[in-house]
PDB file of N, CA and C in Angstrom:
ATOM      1  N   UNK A   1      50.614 -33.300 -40.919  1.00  0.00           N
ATOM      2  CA  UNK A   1      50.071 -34.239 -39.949  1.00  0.00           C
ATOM      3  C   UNK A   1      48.548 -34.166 -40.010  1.00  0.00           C
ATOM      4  N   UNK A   2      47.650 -35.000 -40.168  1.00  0.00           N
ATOM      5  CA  UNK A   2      46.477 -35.119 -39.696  1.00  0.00           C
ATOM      6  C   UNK A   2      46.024 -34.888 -38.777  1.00  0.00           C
ATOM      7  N   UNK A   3      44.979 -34.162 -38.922  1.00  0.00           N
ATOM      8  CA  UNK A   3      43.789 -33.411 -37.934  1.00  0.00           C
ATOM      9  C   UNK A   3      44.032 -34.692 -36.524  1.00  0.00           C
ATOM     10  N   UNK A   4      43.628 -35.847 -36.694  1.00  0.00           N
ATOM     11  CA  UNK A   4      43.192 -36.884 -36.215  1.00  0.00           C
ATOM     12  C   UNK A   4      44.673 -37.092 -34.924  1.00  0.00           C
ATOM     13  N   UNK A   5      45.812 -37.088 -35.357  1.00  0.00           N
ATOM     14  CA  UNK A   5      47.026 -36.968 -34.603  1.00  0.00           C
ATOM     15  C   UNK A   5      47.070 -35.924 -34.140  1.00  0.00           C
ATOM     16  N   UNK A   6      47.212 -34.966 -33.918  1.00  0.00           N
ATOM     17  CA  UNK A   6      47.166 -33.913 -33.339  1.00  0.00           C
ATOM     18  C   UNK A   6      45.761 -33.902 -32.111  1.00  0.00           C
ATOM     19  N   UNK A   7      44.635 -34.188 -32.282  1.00  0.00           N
ATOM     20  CA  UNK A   7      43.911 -34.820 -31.340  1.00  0.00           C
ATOM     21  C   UNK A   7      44.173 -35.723 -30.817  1.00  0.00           C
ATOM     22  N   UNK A   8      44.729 -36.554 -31.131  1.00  0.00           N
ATOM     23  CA  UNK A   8      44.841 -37.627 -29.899  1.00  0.00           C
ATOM     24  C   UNK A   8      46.576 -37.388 -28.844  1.00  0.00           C
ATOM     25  N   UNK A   9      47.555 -36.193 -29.946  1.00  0.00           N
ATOM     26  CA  UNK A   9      48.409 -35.612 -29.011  1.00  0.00           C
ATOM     27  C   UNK A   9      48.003 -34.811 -28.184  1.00  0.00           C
ATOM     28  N   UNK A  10      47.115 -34.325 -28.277  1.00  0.00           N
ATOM     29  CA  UNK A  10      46.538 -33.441 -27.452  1.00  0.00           C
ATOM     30  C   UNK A  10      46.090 -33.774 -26.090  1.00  0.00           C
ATOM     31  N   UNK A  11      45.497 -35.612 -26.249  1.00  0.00           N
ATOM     32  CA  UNK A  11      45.247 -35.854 -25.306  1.00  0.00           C
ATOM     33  C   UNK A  11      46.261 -36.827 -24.784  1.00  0.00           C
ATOM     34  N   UNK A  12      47.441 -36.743 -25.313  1.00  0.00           N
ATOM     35  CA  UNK A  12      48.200 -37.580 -24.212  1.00  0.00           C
ATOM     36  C   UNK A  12      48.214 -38.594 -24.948  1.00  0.00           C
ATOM     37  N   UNK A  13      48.487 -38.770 -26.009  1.00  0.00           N
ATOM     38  CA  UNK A  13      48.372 -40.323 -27.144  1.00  0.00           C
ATOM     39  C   UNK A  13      49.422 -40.177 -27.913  1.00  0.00           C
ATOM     40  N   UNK A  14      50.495 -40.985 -28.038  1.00  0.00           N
ATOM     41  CA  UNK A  14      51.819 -41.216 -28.685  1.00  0.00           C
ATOM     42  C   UNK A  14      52.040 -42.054 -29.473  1.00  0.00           C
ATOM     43  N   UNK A  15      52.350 -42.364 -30.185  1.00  0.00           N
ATOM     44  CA  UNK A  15      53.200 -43.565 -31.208  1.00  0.00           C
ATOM     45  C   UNK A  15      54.472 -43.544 -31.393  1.00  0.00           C
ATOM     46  N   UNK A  16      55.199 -44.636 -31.162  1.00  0.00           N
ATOM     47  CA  UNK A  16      56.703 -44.535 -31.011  1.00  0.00           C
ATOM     48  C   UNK A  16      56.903 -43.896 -32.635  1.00  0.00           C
ATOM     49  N   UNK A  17      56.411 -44.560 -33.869  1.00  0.00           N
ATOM     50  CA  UNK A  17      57.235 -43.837 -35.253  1.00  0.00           C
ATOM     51  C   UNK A  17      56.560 -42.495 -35.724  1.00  0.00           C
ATOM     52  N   UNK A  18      55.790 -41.837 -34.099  1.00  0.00           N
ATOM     53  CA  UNK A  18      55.126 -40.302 -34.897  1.00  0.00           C
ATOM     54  C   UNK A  18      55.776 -39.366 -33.882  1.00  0.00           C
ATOM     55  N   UNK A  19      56.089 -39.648 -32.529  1.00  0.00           N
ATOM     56  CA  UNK A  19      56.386 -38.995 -31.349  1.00  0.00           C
ATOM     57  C   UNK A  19      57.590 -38.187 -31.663  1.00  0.00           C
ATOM     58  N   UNK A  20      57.560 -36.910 -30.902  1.00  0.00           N
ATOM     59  CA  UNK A  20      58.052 -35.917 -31.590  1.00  0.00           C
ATOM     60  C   UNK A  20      58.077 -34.857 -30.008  1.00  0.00           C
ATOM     61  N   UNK A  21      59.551 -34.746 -29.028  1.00  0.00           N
ATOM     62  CA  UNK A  21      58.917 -34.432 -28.240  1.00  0.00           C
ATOM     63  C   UNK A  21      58.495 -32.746 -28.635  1.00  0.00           C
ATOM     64  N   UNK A  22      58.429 -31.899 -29.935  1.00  0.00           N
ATOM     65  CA  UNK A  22      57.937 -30.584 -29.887  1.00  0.00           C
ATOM     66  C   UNK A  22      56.647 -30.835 -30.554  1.00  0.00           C
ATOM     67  N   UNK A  23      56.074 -31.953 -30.515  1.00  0.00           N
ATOM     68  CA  UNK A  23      54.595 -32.196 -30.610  1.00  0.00           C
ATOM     69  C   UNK A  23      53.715 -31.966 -29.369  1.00  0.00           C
ATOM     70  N   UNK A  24      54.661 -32.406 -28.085  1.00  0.00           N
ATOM     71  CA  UNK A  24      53.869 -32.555 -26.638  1.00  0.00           C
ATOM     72  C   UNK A  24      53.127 -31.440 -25.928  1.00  0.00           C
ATOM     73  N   UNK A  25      52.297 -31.412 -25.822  1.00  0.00           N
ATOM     74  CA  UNK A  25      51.037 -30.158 -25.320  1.00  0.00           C
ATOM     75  C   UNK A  25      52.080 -29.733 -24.155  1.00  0.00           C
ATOM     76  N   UNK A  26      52.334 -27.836 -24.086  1.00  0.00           N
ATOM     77  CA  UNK A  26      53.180 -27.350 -23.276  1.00  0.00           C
ATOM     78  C   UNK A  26      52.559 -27.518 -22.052  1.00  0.00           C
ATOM     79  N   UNK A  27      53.689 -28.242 -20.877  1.00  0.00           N
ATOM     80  CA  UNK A  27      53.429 -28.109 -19.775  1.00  0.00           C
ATOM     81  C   UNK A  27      53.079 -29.580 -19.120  1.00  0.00           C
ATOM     82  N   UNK A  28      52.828 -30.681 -20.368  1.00  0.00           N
ATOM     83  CA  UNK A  28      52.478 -31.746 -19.764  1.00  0.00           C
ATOM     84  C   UNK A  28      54.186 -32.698 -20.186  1.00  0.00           C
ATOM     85  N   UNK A  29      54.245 -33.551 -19.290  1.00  0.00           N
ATOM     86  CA  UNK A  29      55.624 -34.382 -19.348  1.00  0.00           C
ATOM     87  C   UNK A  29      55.262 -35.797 -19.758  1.00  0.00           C
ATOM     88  N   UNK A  30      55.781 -36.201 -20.869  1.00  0.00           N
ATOM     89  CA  UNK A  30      55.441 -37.756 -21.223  1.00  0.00           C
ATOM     90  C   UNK A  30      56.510 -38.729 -20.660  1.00  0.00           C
ATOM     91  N   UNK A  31      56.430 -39.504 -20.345  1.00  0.00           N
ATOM     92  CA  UNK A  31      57.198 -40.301 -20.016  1.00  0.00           C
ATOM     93  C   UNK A  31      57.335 -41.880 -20.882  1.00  0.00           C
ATOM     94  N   UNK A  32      58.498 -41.853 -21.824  1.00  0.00           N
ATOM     95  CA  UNK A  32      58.854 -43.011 -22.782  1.00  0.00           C
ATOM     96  C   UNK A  32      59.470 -44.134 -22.274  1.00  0.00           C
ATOM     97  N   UNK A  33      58.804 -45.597 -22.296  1.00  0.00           N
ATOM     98  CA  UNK A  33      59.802 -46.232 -21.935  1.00  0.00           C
ATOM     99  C   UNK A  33      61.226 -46.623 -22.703  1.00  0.00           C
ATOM    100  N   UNK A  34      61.971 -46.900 -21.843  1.00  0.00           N
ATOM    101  CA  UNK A  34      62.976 -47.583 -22.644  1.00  0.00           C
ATOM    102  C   UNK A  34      63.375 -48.774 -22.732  1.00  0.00           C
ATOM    103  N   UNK A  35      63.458 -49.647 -23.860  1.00  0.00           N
ATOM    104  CA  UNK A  35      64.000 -50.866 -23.705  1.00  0.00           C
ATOM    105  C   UNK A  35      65.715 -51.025 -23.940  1.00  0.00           C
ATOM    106  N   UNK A  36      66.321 -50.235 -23.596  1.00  0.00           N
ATOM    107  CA  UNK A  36      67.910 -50.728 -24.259  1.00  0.00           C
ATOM    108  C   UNK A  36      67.998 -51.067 -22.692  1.00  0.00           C
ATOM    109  N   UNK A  37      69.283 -52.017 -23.305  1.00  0.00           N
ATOM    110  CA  UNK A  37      70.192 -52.262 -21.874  1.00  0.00           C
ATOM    111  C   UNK A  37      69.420 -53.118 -21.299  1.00  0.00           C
ATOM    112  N   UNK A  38      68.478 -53.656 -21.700  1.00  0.00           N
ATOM    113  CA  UNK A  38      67.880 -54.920 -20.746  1.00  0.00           C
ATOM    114  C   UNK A  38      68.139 -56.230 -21.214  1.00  0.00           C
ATOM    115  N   UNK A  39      68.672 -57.405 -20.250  1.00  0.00           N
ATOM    116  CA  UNK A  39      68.840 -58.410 -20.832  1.00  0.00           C
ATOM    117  C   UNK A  39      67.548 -59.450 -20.770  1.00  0.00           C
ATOM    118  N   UNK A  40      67.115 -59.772 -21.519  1.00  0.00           N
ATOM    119  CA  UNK A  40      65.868 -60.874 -22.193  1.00  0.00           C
ATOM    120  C   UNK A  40      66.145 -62.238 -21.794  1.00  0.00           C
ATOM    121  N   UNK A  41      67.105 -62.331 -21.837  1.00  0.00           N
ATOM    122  CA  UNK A  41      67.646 -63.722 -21.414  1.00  0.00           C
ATOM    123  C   UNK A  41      67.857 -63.503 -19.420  1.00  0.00           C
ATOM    124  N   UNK A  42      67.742 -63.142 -19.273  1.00  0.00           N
ATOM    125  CA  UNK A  42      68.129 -63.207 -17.472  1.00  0.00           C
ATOM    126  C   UNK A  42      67.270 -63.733 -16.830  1.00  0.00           C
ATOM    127  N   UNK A  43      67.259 -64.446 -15.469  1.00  0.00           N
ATOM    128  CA  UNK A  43      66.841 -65.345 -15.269  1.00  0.00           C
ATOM    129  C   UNK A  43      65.258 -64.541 -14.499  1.00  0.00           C
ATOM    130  N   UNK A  44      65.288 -63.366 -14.274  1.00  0.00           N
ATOM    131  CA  UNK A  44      64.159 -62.752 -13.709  1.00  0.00           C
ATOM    132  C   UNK A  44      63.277 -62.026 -15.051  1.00  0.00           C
ATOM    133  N   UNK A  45      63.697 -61.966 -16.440  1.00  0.00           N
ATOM    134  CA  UNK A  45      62.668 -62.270 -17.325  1.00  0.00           C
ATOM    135  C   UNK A  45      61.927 -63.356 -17.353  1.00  0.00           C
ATOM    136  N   UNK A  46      62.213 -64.850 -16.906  1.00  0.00           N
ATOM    137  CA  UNK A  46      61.568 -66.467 -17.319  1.00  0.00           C
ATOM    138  C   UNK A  46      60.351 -65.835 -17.213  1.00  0.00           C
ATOM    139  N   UNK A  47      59.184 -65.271 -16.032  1.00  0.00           N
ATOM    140  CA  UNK A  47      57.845 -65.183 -16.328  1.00  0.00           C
ATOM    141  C   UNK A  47      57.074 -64.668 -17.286  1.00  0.00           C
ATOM    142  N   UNK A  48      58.278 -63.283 -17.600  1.00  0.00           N
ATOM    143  CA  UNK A  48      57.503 -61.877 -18.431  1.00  0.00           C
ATOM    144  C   UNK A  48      57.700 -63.133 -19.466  1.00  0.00           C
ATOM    145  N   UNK A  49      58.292 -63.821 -19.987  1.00  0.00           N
ATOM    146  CA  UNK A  49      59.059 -64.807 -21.510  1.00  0.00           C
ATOM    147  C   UNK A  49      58.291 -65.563 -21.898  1.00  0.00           C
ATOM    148  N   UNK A  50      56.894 -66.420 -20.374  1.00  0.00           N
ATOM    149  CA  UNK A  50      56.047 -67.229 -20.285  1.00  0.00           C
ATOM    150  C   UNK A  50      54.770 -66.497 -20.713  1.00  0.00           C
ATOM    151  N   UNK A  51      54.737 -65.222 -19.658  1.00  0.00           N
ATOM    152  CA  UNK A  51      53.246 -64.585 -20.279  1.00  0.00           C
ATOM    153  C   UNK A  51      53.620 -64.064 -22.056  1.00  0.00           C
ATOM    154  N   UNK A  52      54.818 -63.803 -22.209  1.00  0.00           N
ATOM    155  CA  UNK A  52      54.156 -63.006 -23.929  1.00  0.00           C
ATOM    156  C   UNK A  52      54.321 -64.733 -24.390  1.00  0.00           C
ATOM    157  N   UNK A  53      54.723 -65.502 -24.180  1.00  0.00           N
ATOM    158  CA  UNK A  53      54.488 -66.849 -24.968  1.00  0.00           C
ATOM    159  C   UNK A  53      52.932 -67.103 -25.102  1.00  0.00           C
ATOM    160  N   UNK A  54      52.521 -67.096 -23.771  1.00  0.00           N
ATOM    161  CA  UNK A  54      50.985 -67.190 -23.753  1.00  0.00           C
ATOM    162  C   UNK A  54      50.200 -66.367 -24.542  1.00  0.00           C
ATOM    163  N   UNK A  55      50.523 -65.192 -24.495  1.00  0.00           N
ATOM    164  CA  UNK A  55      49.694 -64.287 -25.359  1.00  0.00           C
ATOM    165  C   UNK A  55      49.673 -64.472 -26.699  1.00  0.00           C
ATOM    166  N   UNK A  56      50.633 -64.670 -27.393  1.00  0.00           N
ATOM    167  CA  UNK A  56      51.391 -64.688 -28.774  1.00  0.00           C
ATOM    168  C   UNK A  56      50.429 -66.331 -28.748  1.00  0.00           C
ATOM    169  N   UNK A  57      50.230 -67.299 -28.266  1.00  0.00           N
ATOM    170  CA  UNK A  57      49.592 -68.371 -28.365  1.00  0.00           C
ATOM    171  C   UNK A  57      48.102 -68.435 -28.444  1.00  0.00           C
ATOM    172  N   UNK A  58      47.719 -67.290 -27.565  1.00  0.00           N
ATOM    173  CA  UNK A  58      46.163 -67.155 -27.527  1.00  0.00           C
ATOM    174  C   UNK A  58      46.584 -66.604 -29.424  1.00  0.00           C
ATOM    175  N   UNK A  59      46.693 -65.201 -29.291  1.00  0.00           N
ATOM    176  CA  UNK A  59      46.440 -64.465 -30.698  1.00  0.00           C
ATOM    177  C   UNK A  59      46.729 -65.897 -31.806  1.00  0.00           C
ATOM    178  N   UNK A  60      47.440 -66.423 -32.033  1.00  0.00           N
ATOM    179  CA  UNK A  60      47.657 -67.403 -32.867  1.00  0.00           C
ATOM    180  C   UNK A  60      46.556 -68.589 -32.719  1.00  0.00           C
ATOM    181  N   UNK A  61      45.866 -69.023 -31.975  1.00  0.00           N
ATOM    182  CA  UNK A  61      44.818 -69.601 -32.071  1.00  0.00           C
ATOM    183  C   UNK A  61      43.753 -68.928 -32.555  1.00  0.00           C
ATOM    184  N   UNK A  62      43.519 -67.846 -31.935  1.00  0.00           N
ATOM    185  CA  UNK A  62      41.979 -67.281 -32.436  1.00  0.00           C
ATOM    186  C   UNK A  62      42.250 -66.648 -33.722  1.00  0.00           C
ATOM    187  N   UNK A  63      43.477 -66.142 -34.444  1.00  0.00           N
ATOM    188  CA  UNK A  63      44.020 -65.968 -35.664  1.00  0.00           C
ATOM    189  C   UNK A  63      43.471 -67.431 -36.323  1.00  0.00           C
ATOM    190  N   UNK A  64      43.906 -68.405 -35.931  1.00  0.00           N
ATOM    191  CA  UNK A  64      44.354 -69.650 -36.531  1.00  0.00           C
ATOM    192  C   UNK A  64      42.344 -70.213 -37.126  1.00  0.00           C
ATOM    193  N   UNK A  65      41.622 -70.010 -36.025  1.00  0.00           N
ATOM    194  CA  UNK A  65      40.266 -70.546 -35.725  1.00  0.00           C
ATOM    195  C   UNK A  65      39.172 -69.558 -35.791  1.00  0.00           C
ATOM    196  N   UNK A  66      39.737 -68.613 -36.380  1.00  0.00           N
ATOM    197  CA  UNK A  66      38.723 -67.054 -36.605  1.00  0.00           C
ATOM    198  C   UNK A  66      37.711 -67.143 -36.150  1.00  0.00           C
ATOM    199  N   UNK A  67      38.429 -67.226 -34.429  1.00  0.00           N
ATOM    200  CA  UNK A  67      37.501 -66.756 -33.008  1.00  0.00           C
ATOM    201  C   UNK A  67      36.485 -65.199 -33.163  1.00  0.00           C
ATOM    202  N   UNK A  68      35.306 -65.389 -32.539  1.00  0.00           N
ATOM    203  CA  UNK A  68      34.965 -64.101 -32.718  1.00  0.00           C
ATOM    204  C   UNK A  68      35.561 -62.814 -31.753  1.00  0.00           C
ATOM    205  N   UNK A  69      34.842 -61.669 -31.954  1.00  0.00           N
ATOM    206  CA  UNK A  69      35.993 -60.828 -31.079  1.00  0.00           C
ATOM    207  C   UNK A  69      35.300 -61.293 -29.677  1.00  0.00           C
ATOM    208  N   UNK A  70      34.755 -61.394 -28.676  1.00  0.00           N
ATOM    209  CA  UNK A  70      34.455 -62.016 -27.466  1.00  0.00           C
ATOM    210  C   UNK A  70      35.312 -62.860 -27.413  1.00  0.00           C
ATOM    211  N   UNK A  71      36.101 -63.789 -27.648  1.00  0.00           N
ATOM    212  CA  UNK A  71      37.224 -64.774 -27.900  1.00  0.00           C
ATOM    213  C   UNK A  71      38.398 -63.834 -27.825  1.00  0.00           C
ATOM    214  N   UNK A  72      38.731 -63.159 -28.266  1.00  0.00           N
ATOM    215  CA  UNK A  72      39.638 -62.420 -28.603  1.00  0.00           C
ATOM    216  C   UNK A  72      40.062 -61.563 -27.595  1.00  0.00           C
ATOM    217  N   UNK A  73      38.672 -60.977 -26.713  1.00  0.00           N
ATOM    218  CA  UNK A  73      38.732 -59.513 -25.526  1.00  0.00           C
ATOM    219  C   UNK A  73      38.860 -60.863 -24.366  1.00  0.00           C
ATOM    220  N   UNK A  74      38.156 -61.756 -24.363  1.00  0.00           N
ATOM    221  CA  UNK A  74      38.243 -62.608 -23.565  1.00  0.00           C
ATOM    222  C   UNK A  74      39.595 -62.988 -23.033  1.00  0.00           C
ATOM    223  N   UNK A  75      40.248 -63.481 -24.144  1.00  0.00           N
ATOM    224  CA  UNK A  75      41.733 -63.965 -23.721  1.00  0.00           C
ATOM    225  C   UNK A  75      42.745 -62.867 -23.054  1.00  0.00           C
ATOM    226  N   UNK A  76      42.231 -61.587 -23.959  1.00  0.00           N
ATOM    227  CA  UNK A  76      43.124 -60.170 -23.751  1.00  0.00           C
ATOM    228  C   UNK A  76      43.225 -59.886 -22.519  1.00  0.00           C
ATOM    229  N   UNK A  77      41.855 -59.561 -22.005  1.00  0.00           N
ATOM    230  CA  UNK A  77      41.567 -59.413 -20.484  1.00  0.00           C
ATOM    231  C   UNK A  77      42.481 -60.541 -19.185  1.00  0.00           C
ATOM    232  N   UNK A  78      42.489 -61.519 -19.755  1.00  0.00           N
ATOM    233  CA  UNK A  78      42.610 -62.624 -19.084  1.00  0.00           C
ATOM    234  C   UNK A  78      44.033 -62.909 -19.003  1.00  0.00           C
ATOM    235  N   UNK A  79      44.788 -62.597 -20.276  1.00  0.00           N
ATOM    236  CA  UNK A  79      46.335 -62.799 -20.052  1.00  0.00           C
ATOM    237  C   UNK A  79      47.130 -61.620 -19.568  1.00  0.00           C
ATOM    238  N   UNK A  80      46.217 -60.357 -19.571  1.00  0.00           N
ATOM    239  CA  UNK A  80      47.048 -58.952 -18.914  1.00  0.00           C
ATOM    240  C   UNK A  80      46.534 -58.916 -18.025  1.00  0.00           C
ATOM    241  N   UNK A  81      45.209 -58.887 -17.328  1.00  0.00           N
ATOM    242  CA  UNK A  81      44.697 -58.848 -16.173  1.00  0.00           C
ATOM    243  C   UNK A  81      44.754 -60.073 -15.186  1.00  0.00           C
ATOM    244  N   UNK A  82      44.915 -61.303 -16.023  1.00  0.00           N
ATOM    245  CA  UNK A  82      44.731 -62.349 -14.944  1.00  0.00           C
ATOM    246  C   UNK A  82      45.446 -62.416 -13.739  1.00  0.00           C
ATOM    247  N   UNK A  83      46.859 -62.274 -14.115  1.00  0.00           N
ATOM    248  CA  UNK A  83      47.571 -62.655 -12.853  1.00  0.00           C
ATOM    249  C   UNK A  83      47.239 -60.919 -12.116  1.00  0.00           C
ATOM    250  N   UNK A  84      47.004 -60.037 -11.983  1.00  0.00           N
ATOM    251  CA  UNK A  84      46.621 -59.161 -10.598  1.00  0.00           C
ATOM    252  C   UNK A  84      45.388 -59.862 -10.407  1.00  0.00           C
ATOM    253  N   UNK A  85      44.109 -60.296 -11.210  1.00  0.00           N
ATOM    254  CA  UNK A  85      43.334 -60.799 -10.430  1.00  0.00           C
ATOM    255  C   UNK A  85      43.133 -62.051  -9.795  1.00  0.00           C
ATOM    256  N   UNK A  86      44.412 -62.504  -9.934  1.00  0.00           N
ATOM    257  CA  UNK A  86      44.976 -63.843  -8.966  1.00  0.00           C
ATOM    258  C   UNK A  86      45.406 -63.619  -8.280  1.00  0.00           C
ATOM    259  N   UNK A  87      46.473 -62.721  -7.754  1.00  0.00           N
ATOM    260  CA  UNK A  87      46.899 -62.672  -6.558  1.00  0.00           C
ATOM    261  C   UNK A  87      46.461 -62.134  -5.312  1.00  0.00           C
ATOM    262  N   UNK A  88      46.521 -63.340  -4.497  1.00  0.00           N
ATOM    263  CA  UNK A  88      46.197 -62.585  -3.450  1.00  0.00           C
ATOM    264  C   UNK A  88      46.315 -61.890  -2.447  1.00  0.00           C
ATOM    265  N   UNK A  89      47.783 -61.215  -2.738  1.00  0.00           N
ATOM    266  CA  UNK A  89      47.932 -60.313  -2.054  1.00  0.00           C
ATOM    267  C   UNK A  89      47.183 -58.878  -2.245  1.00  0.00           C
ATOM    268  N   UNK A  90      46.366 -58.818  -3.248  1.00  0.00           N
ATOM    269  CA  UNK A  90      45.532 -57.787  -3.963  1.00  0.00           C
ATOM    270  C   UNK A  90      43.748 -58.328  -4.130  1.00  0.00           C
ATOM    271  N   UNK A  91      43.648 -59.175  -2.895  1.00  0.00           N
ATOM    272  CA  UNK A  91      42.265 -59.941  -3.113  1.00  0.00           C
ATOM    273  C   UNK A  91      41.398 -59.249  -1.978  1.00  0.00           C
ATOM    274  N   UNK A  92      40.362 -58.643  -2.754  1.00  0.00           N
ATOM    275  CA  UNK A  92      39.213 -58.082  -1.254  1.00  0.00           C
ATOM    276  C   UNK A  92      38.261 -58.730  -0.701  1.00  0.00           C
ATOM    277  N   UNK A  93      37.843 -58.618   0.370  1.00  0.00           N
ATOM    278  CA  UNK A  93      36.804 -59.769   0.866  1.00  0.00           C
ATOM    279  C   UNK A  93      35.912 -59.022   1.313  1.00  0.00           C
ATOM    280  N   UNK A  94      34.987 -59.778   1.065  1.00  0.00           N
ATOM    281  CA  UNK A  94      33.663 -58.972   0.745  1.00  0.00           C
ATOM    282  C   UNK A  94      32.620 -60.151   1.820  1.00  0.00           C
ATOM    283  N   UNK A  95      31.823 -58.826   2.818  1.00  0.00           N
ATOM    284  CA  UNK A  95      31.015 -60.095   3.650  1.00  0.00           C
ATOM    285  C   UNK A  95      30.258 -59.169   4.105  1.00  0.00           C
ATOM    286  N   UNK A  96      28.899 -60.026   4.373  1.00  0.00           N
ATOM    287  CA  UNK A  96      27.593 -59.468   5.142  1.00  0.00           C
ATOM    288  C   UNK A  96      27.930 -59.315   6.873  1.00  0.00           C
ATOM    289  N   UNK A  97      27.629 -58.404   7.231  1.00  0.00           N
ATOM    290  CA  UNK A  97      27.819 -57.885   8.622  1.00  0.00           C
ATOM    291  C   UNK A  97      26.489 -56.777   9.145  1.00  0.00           C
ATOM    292  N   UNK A  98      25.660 -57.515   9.553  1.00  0.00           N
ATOM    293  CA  UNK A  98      23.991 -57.147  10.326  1.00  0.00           C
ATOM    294  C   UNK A  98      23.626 -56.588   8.449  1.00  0.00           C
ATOM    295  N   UNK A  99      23.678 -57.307   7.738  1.00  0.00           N
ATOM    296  CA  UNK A  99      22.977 -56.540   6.812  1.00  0.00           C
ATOM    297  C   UNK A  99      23.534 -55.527   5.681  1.00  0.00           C
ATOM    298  N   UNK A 100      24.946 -55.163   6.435  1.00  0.00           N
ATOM    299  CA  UNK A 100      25.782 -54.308   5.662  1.00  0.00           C
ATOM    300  C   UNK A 100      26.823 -54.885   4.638  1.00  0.00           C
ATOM    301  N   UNK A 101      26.867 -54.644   3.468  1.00  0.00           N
ATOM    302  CA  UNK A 101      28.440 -55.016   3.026  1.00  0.00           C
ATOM    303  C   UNK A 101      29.549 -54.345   3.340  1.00  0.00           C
ATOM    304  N   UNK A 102      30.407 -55.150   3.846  1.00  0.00           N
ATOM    305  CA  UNK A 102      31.482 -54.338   4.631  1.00  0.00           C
ATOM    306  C   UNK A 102      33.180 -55.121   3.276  1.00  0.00           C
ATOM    307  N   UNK A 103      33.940 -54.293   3.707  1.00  0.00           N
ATOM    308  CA  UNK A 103      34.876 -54.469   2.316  1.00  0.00           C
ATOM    309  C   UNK A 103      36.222 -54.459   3.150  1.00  0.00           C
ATOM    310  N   UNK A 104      36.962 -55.494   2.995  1.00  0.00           N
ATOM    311  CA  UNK A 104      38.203 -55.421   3.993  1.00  0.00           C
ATOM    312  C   UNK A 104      39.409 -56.112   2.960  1.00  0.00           C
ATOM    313  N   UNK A 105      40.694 -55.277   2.904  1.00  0.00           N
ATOM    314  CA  UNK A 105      41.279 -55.811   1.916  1.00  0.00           C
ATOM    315  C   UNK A 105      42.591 -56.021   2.997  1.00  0.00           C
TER     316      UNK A 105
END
């Protein structure tokens, strides 16, 4: 194994075709997801089905139009982060009060 893997196991960095759980630094617990047993087709996947469509659409454009990388982090940010920073049940409001910023979520 390379120097280079072993550092980044060290810090808690995995790859599903290198992971090895008597690689894992003693004492720390990784936690793998699993995908079996899930159905893709069910009707409470439709969104997750919409966002990787979207994503897979951005990458294929800026693939397609050899966007620069700002194009690229741009969209990234925007299709994994967007929807928490849309909702607003997770929106803070932010307001002047005698002078102070005061932060109320």
């Amino acid at each position: 194994m390379l120097r280079q893997e072993w550092t980044l196991n060290a810090r808690g960095i995995y790859y599903k075709d290198s992971y090895s759980p008597d690689r894992v630094t003693i004492g720390r617990k990784v936690w793998v997801p699993s995908l079996d047993n899930i159905d893709w087709d069910a009707p409470g996947e439709v969104l997750r089905r919409k966002r990787a469509q979207m994503i897979a659409e951005h990458n294929l454009n800026n693939e397609m139009w050899n966007k620069s990388e700002y194009a690229w982090e741009a969209d990234a940010w925007s299709d994994v982060f967007g929807e928490m920073r849309n909702d607003p049940v997770l929106a803070v409001y932010v307001w002047l009060f005698c002078g102070q910023l005061c932060v109320r979520s």
